[in-house]
N, C-alpha and C. Protein backbone atom coordinates (compact mmCIF):
# COMPACT_ATOMS: atom_id res chain seq x y z
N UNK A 1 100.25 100.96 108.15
CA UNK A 1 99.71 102.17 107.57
C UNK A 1 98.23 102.33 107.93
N UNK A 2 97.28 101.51 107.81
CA UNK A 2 96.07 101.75 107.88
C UNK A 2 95.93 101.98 109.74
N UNK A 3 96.57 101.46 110.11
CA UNK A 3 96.21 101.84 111.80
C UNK A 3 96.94 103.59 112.00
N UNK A 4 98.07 103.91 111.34
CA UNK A 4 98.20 105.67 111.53
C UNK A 4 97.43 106.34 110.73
N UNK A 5 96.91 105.43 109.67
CA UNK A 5 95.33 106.57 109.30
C UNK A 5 94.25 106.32 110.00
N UNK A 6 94.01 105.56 110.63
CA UNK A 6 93.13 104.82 111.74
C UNK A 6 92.87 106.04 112.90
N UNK A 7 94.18 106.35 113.08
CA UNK A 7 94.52 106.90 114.54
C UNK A 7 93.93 108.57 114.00
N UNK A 8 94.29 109.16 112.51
CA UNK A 8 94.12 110.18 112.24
C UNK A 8 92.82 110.20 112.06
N UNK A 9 91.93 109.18 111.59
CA UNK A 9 90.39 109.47 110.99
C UNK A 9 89.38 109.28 112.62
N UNK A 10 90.45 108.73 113.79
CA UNK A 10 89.58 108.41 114.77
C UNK A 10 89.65 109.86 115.64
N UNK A 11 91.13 110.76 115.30
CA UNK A 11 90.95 111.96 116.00
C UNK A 11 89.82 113.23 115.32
N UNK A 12 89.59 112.75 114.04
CA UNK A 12 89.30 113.67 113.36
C UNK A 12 87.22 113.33 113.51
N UNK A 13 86.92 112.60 114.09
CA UNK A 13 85.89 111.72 114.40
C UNK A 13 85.76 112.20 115.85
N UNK A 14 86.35 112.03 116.79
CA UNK A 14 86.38 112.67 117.87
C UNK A 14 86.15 114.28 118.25
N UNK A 15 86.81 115.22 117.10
CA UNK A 15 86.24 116.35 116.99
C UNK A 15 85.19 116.96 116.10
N UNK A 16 84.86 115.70 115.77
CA UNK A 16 83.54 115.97 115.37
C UNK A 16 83.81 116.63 113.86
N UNK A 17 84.93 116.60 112.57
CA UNK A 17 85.40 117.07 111.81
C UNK A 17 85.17 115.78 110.55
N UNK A 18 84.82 116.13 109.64
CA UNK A 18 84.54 115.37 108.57
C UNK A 18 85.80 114.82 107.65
N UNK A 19 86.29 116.02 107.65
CA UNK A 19 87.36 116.27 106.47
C UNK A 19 88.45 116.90 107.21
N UNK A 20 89.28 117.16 106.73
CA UNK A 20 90.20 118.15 106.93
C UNK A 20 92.04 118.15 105.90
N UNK A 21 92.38 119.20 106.57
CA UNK A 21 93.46 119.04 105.42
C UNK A 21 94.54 118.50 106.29
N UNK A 22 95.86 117.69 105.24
CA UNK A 22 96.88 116.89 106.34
C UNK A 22 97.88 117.41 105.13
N UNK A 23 99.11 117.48 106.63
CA UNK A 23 100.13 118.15 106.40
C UNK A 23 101.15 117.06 106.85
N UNK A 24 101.99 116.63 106.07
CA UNK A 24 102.98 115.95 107.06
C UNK A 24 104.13 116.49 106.87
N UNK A 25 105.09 115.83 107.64
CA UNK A 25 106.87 115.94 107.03
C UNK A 25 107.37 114.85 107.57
N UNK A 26 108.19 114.17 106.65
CA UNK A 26 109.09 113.19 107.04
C UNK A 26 108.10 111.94 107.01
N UNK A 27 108.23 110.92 107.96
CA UNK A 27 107.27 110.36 108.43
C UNK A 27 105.89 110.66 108.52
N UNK A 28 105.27 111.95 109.03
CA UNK A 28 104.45 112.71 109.11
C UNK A 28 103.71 112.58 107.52
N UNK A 29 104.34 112.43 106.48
CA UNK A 29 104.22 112.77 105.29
C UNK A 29 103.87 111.14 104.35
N UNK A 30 104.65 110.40 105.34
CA UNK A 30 103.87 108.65 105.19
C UNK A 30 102.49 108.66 105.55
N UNK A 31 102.47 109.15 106.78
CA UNK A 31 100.62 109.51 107.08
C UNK A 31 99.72 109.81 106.53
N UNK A 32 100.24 111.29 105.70
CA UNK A 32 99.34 111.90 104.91
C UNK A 32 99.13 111.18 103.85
N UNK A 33 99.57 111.02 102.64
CA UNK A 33 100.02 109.78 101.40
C UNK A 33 99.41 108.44 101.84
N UNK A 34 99.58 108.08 102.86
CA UNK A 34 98.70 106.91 103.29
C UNK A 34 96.91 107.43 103.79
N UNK A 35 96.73 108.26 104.00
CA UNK A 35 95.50 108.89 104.48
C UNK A 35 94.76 108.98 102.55
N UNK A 36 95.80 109.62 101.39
CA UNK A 36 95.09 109.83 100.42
C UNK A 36 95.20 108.22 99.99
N UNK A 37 95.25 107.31 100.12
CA UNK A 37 95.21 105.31 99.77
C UNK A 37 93.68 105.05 100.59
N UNK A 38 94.28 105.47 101.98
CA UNK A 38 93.21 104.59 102.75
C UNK A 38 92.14 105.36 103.00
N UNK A 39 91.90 106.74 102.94
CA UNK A 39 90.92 107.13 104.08
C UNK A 39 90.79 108.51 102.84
N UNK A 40 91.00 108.96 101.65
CA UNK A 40 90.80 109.99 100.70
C UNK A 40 89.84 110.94 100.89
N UNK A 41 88.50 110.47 101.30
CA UNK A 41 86.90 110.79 101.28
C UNK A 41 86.91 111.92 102.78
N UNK A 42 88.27 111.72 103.74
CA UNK A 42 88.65 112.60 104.80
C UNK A 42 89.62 113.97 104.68
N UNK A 43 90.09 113.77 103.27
CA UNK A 43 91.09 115.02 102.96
C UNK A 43 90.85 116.09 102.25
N UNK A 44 90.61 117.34 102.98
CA UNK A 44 90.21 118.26 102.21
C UNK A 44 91.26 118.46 101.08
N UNK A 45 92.71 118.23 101.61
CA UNK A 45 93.65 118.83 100.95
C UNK A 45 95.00 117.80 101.51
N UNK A 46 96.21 117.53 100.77
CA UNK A 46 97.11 116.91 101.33
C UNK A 46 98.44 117.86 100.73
N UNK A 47 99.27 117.72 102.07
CA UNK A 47 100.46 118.25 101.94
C UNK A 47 101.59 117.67 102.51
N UNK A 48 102.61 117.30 101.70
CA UNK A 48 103.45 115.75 102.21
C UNK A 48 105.19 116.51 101.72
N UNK A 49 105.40 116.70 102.70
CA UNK A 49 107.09 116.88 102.35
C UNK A 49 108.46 115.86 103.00
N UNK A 50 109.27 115.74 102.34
CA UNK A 50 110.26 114.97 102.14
C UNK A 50 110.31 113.58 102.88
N UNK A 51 109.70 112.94 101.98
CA UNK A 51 109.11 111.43 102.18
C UNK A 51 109.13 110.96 100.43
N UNK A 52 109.92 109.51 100.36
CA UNK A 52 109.64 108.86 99.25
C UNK A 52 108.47 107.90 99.01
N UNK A 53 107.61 108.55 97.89
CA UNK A 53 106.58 108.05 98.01
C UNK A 53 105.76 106.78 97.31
N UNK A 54 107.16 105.74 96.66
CA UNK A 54 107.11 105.22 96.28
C UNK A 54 108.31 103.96 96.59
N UNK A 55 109.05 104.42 96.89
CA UNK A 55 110.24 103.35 97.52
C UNK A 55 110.23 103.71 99.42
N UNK A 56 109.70 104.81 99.72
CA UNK A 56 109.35 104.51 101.38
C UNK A 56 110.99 104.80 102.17
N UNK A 57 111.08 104.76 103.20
CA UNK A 57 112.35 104.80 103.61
C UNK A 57 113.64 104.38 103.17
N UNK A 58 113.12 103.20 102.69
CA UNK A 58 114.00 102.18 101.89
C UNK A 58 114.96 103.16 101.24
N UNK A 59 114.91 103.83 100.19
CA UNK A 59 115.96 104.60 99.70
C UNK A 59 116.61 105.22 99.97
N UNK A 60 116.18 106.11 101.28
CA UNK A 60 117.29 106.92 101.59
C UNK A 60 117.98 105.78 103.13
N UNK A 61 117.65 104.71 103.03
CA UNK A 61 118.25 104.26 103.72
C UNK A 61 119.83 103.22 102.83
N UNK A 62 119.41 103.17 101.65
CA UNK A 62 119.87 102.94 101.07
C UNK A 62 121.09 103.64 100.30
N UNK A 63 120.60 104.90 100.57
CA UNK A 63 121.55 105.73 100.16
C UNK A 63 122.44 106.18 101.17
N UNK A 64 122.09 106.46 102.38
CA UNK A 64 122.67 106.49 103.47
C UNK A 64 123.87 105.49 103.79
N UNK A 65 123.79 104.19 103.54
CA UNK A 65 124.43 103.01 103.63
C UNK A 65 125.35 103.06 102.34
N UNK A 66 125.68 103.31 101.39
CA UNK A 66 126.41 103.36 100.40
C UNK A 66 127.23 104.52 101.15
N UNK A 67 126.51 105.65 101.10
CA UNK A 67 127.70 107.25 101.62
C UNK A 67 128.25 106.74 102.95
N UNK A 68 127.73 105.99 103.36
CA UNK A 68 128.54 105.76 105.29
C UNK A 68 129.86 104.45 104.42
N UNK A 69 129.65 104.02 103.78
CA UNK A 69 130.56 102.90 103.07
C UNK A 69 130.06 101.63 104.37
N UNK A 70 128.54 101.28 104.78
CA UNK A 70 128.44 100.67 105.41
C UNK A 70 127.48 99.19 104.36
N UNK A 71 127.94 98.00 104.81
CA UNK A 71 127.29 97.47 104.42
C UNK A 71 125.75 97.34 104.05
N UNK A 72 124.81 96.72 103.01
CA UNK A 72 123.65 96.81 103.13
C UNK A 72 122.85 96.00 104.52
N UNK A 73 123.51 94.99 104.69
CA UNK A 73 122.53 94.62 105.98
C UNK A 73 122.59 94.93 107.08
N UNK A 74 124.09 95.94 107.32
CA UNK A 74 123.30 97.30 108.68
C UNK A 74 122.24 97.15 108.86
N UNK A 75 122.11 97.34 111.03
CA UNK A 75 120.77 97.57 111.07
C UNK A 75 120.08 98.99 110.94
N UNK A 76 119.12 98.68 110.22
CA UNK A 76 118.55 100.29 109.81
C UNK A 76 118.11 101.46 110.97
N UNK A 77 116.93 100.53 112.03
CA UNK A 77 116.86 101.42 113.23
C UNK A 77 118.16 101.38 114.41
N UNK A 78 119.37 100.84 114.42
CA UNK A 78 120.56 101.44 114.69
C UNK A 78 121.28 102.47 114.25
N UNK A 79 121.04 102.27 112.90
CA UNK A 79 121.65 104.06 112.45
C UNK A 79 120.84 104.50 112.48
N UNK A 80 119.67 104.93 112.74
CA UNK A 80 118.24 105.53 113.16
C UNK A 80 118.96 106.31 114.14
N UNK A 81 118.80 105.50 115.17
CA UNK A 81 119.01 105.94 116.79
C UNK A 81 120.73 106.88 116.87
N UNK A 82 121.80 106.41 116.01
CA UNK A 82 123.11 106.59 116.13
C UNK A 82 122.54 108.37 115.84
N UNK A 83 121.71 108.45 114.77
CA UNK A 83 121.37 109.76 114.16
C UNK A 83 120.84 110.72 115.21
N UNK A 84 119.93 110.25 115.58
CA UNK A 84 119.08 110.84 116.59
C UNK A 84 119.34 111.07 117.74
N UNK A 85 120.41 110.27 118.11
CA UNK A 85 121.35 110.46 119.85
C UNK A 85 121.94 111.76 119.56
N UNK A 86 122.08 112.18 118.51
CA UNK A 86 123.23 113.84 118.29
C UNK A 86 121.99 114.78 119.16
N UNK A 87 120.91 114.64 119.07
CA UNK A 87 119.92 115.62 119.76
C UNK A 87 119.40 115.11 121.28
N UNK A 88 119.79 115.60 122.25
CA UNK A 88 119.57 115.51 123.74
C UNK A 88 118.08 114.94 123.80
N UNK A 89 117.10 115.84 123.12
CA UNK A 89 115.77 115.59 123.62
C UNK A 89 115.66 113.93 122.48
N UNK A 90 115.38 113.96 121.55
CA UNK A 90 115.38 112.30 120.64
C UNK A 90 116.02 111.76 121.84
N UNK A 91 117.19 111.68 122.20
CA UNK A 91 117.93 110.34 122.78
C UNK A 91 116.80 110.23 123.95
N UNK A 92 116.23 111.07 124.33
CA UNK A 92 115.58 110.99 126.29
C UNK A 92 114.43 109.90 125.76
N UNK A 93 114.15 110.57 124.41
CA UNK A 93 112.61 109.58 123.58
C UNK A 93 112.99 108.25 123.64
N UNK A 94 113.76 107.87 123.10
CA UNK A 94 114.49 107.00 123.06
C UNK A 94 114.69 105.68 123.95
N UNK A 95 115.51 106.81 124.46
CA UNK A 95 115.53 105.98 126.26
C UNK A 95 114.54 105.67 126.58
N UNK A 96 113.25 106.37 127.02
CA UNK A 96 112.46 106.38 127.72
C UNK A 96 111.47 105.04 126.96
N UNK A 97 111.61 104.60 125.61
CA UNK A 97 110.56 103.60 125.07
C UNK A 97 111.07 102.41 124.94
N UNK A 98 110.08 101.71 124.43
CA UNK A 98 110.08 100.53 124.48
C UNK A 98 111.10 99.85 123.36
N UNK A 99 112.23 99.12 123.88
CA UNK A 99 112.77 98.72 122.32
C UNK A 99 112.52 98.08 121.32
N UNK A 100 111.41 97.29 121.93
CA UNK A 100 110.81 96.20 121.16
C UNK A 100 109.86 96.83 120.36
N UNK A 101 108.60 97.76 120.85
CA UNK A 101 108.25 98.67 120.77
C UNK A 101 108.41 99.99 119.40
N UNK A 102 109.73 100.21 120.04
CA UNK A 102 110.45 100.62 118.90
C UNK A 102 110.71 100.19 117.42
N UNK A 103 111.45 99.60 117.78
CA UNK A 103 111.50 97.95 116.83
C UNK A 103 110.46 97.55 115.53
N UNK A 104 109.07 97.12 116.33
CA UNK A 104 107.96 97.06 115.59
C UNK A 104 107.79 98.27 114.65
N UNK A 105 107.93 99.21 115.15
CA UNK A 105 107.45 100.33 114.19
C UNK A 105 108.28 100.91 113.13
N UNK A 106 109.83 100.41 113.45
CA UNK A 106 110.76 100.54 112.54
C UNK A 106 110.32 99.41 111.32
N UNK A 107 110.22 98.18 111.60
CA UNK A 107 109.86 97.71 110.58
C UNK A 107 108.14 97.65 110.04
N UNK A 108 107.72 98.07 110.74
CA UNK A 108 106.25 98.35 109.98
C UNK A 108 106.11 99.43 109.30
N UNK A 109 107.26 100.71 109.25
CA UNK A 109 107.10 101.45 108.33
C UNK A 109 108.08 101.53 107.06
N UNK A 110 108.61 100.89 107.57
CA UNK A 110 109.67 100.10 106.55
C UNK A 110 109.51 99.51 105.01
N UNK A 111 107.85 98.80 105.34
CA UNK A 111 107.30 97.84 104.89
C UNK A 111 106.41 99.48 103.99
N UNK A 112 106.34 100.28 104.21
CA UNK A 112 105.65 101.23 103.68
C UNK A 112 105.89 101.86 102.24
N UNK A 113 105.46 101.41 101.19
CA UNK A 113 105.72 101.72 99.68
C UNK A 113 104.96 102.04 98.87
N UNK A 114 105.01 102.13 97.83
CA UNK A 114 103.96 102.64 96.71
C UNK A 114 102.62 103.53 97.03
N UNK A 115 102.63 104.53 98.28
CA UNK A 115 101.72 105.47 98.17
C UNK A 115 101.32 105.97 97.09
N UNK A 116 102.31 106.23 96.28
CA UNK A 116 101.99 106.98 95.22
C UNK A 116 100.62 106.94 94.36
N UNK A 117 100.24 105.37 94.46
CA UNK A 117 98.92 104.92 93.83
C UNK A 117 97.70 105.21 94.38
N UNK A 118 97.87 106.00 95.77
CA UNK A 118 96.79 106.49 96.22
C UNK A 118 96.63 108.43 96.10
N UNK A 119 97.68 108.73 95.61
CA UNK A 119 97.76 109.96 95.85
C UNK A 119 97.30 110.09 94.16
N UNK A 120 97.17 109.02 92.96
CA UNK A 120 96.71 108.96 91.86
C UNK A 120 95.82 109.20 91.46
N UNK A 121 95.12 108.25 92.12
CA UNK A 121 93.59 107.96 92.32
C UNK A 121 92.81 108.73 93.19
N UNK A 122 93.24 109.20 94.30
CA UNK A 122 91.75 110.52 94.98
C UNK A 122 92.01 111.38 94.46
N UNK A 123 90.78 111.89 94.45
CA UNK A 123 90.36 113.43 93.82
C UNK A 123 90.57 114.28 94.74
N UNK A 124 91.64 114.55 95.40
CA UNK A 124 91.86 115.75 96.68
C UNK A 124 93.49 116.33 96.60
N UNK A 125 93.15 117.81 96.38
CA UNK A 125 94.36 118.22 95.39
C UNK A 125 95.42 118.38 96.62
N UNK A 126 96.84 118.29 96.03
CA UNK A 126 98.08 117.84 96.72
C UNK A 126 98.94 118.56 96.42
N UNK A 127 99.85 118.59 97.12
CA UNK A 127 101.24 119.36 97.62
C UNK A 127 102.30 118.69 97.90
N UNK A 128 103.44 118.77 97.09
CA UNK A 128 104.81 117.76 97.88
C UNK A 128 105.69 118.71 97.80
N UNK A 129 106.31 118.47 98.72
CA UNK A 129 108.04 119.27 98.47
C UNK A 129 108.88 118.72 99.05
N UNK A 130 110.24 119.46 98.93
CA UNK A 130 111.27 118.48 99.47
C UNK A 130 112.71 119.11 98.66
N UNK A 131 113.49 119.62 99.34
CA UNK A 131 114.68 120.08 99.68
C UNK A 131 115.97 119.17 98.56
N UNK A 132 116.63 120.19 97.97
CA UNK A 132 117.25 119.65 96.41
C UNK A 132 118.49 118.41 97.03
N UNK A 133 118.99 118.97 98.40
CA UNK A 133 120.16 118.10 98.91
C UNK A 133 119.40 117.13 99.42
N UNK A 134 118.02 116.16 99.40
CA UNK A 134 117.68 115.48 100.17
C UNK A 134 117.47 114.38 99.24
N UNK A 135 117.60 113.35 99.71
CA UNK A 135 117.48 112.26 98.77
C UNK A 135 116.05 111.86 98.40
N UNK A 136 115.22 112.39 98.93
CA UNK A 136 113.82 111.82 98.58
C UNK A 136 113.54 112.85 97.34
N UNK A 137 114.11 114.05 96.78
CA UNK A 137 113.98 115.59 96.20
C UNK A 137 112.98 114.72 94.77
N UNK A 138 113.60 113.57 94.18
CA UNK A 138 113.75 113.60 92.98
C UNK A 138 112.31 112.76 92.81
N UNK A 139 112.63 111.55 94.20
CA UNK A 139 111.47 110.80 93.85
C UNK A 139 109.86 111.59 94.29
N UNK A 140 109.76 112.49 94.71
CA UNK A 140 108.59 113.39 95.63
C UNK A 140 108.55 114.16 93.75
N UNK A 141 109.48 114.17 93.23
CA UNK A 141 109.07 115.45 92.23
C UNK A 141 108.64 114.58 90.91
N UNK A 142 109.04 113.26 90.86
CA UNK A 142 108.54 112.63 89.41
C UNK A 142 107.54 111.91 90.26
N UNK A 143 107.16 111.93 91.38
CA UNK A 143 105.59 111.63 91.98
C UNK A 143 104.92 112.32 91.52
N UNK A 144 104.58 113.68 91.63
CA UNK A 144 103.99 114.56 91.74
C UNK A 144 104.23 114.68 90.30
N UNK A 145 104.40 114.98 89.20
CA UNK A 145 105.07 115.20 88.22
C UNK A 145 103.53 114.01 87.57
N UNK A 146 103.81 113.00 87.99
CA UNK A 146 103.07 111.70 87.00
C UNK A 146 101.72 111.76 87.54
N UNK A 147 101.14 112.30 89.36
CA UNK A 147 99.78 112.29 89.85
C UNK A 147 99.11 113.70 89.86
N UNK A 148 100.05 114.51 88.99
CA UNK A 148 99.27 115.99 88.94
C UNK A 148 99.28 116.37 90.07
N UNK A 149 100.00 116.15 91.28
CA UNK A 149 100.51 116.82 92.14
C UNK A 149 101.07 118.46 92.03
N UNK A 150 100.73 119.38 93.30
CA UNK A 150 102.09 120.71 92.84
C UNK A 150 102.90 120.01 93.36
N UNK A 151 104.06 121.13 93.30
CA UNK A 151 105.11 120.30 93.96
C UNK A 151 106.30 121.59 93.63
N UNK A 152 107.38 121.65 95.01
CA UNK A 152 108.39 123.11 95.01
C UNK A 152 109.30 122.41 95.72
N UNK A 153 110.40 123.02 95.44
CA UNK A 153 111.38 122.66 95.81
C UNK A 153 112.12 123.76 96.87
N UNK A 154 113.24 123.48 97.71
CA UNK A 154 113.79 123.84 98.54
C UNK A 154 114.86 123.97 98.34
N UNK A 155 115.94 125.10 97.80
CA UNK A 155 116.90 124.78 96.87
C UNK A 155 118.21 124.69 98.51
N UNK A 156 118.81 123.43 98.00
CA UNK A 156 120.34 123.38 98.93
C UNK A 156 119.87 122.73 100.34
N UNK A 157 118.22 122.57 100.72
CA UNK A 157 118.07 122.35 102.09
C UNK A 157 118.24 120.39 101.59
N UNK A 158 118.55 120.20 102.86
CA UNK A 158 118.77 118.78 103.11
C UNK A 158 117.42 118.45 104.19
N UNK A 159 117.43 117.23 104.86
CA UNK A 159 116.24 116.34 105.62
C UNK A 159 116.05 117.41 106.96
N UNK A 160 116.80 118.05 107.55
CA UNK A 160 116.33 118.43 108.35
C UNK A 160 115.86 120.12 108.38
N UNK A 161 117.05 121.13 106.87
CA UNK A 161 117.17 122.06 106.71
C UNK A 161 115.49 122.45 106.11
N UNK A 162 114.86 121.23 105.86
CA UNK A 162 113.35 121.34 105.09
C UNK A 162 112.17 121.53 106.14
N UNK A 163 113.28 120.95 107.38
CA UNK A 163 112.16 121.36 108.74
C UNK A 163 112.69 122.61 109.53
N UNK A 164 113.57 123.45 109.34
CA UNK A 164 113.79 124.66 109.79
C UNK A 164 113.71 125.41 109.09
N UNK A 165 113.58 125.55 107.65
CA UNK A 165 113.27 126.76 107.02
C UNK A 165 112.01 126.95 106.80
N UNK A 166 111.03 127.47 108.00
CA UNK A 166 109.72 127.56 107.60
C UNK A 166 109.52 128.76 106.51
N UNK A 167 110.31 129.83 106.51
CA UNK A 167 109.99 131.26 105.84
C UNK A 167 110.34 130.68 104.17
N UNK A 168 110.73 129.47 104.35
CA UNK A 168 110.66 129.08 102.41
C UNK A 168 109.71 128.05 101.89
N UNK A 169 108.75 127.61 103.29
CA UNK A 169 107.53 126.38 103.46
C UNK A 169 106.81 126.96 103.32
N UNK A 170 106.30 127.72 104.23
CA UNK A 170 105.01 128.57 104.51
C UNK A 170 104.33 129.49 102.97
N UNK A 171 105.40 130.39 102.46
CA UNK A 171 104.94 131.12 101.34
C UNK A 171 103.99 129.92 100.34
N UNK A 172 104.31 128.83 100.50
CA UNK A 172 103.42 127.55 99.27
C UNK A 172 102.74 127.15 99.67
N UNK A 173 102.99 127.05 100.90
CA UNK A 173 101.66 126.04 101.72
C UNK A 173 100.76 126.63 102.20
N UNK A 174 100.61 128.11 102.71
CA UNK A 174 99.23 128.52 103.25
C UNK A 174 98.38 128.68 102.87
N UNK A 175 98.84 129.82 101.27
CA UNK A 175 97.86 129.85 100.22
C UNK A 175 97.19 128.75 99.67
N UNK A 176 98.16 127.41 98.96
CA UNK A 176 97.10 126.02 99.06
C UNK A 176 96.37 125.68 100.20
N UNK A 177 96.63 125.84 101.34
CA UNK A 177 95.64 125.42 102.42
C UNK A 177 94.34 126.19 102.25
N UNK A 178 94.53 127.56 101.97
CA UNK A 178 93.51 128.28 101.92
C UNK A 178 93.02 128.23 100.76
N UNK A 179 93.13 127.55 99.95
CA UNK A 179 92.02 127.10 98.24
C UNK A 179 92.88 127.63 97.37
N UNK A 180 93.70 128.18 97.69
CA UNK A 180 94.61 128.86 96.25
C UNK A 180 95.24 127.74 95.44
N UNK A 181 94.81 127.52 94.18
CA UNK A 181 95.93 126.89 93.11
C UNK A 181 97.32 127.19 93.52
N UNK A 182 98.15 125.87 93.35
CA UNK A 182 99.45 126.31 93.67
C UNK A 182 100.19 127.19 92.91
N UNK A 183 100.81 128.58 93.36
CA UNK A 183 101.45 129.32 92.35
C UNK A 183 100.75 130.62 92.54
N UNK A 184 99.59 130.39 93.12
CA UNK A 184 98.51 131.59 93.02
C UNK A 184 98.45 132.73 94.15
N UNK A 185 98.41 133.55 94.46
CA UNK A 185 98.44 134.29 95.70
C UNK A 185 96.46 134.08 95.63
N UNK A 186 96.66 134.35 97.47
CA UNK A 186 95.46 134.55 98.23
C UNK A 186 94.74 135.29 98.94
């Protein structure tokens, strides 16, 4: 974690930018949540959708493995990849890297938990959401719920339906980007 906020506070250093606001999704959304732990004093604003921000991948990998009726010690970045081969361009990614490579980063984010205690503690106001069919829905909303987070939901979208429906993202998120209290028009 501290080296992908590393990587974000060194781009944001490079353009010569103090602060700024972070948006993630998915993974993307480990970044941000890890940016309000490690690096807070850089976020104008954080916005983190469908990512558990307290059990980390772990759960919906967990949940995944119960609904497949697959054992728990499946390997996790194998059904990773099984997932991701359905899309032409992922599999080329894929192919094209390192497995070992790979590998490492599957379990170093793996290892990724209890953000939540940083998104507690900075003073830099936040945004979660996350899609009612998605398994992270519940834990993103009693996050946010306990750190004074906003927080909206996506009714019926699942993990990926939360990254194609921008016309039900956008209406929450621009106005907070732009200083609006969540809820507030701008």
């Amino acid at each position: 974690m501290e080296r992908r906020v590393a990587c974000v506070t060194t781009m944001l250093d490079d353009i010569g930018a103090d602060r700024a606001a972070v948006w993630g999704y998915s993974m993307g959304a480990l970044t941000a949540l890890g940016m309000a732990l490690h690096a807070p004093e850089r976020c104008a604003r954080i916005v983190a959708g469908f990512w558990d921000p307290v059990a980390g991948f772990a759960s919906g990998l967990d949940l995944a493995l119960r609904e497949l009726g697959l054992p728990a010690d499946t390997d996790g970045l194998g059904l990773l990849w099984r997932g991701a081969y359905a899309d032409p361009a992922q599999a080329a990614v894929i192919d094209a890297a390192d497995p070992a490579a790979l590998r490492a980063n599957y379990e170093a984010f793996s290892r990724d938990r209890d953000l939540d205690a940083g998104l507690a503690s900075a003073d830099v106001p936040a945004l979660m959401y996350c899609g009612t069919a998605d398994p992270w829905h519940e834990p993103m909303r009693r996050v946010a719920v306990r750190t004074g987070a906003a927080f909206f939901s996506i009714p019926g979208a699942d993990h990926r339906g939360g990254w194609v429906r921008s016309a039900d993202v956008l209406p929450h998120v621009l106005p907070f980007l732009a200083g609006a209290a969540p809820g507030q028009p701008r």
